[in-house]
C-alpha atoms as a PDB file:
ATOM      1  CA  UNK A   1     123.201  91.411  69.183  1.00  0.00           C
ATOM      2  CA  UNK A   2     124.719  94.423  69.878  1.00  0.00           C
ATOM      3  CA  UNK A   3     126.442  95.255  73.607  1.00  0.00           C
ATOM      4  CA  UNK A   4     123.177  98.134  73.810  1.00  0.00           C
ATOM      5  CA  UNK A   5     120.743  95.699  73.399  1.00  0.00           C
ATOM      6  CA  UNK A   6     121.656  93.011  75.159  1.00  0.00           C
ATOM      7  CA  UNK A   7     121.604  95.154  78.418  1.00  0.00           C
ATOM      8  CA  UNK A   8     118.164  97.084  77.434  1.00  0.00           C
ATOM      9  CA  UNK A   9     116.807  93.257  77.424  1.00  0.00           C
ATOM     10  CA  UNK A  10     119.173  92.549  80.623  1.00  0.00           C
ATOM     11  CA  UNK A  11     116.880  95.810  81.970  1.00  0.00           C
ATOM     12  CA  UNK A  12     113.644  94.923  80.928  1.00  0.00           C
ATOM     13  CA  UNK A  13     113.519  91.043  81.883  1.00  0.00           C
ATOM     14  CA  UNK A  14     115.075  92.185  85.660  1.00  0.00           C
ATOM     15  CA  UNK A  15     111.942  94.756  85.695  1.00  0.00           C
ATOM     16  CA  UNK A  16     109.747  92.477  84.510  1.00  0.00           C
ATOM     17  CA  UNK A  17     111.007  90.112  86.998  1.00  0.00           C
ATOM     18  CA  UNK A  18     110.347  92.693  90.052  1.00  0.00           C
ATOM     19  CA  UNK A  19     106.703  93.094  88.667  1.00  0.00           C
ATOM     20  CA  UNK A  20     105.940  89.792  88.938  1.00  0.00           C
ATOM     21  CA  UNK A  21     107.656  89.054  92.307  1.00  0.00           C
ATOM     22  CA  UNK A  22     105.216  92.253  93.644  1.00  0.00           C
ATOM     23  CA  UNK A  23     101.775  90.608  91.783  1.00  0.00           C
ATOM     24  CA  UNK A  24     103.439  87.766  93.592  1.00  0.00           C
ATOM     25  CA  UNK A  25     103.656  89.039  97.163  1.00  0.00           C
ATOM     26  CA  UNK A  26     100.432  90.304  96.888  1.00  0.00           C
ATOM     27  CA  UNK A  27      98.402  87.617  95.907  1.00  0.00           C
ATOM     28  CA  UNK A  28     100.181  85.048  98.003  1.00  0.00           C
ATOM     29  CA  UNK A  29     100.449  87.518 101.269  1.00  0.00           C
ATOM     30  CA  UNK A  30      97.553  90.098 100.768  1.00  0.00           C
ATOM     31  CA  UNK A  31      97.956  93.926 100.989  1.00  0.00           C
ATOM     32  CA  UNK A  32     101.197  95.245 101.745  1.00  0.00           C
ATOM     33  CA  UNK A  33     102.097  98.594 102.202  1.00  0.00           C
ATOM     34  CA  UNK A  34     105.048  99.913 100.374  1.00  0.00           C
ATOM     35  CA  UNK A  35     108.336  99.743 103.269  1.00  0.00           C
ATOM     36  CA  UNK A  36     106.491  96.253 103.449  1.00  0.00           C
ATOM     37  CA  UNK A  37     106.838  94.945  99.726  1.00  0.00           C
ATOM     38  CA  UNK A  38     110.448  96.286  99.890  1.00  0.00           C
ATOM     39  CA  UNK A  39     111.559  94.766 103.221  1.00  0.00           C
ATOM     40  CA  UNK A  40     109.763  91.399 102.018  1.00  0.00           C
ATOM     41  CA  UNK A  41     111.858  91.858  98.054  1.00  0.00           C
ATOM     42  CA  UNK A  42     114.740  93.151  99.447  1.00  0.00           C
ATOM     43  CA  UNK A  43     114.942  96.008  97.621  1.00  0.00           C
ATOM     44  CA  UNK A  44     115.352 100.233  98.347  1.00  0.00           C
ATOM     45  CA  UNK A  45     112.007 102.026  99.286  1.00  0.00           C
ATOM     46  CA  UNK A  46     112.335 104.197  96.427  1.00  0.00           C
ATOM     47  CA  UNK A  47     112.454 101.342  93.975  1.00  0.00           C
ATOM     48  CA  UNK A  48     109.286 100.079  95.329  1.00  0.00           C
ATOM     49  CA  UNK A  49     107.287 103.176  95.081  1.00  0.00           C
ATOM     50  CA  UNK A  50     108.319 103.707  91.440  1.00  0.00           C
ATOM     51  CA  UNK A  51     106.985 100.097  90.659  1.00  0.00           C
ATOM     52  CA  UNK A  52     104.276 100.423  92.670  1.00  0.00           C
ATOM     53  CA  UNK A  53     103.043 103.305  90.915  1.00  0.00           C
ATOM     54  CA  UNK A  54     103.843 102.240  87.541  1.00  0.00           C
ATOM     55  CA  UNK A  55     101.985  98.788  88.413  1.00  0.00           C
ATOM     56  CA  UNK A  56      98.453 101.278  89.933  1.00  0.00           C
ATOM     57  CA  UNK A  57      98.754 103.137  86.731  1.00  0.00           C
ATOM     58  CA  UNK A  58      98.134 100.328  84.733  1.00  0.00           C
ATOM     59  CA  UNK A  59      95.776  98.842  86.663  1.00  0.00           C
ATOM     60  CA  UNK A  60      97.348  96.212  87.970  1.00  0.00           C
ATOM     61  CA  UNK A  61      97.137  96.924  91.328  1.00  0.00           C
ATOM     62  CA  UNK A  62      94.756  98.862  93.390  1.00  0.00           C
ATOM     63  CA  UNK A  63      95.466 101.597  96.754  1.00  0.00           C
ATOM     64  CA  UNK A  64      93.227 100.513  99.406  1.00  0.00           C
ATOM     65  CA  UNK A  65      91.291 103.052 101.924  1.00  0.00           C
ATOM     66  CA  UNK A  66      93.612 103.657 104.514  1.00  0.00           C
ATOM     67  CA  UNK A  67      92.707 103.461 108.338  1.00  0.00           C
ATOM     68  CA  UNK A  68      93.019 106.548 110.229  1.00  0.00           C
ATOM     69  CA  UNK A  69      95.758 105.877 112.315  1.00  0.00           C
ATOM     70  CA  UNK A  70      97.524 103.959 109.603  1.00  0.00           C
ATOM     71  CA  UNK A  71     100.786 105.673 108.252  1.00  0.00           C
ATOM     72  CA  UNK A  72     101.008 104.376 104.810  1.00  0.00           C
ATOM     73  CA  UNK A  73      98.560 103.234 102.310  1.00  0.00           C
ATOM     74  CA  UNK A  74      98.112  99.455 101.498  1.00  0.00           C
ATOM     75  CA  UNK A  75      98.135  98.048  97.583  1.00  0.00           C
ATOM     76  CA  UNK A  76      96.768  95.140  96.703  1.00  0.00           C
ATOM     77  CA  UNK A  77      95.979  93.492  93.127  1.00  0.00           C
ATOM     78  CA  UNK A  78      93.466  94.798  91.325  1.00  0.00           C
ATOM     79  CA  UNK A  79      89.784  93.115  91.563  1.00  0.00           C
ATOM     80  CA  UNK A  80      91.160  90.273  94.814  1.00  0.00           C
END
């Protein structure tokens, strides 16, 4: 296998990891919003969002109606 490959597959099973650590969080801990699935992964903000919104594209997970005086939306999986 060449070098090239072998970190595109490093890449994807690390992603794929991070997906299923968020499905995870979710169904284990209920609706988080976004600063809250980082904080509870450990990861940047900004890596969170893109996953996040790769994950409600697909349909994965779902944005819930957000409160009024709530600052961020809340995501949950899809259908729970």
């Amino acid at each position: 296998m060449s070098l090239i490959n072998k970190n595109s597959l490093e890449r994807y099973q690390a992603e794929m990891g991070l997906q299923s650590a968020i499905l995870e969080l979710l169904e284990t801990q209920g609706p988080k919003t976004i600063p809250e699935i980082a904080k509870a992964l450990g990861i940047p903000s900004a890596d969170a969002t893109m996953y996040v919104m790769a994950m409600r594209r697909y349909g994965l997970i779902e944005e819930l109606p957000k409160e009024r005086r709530e600052r961020y939306f809340k995501y949950g999986v899809k259908g729970k």
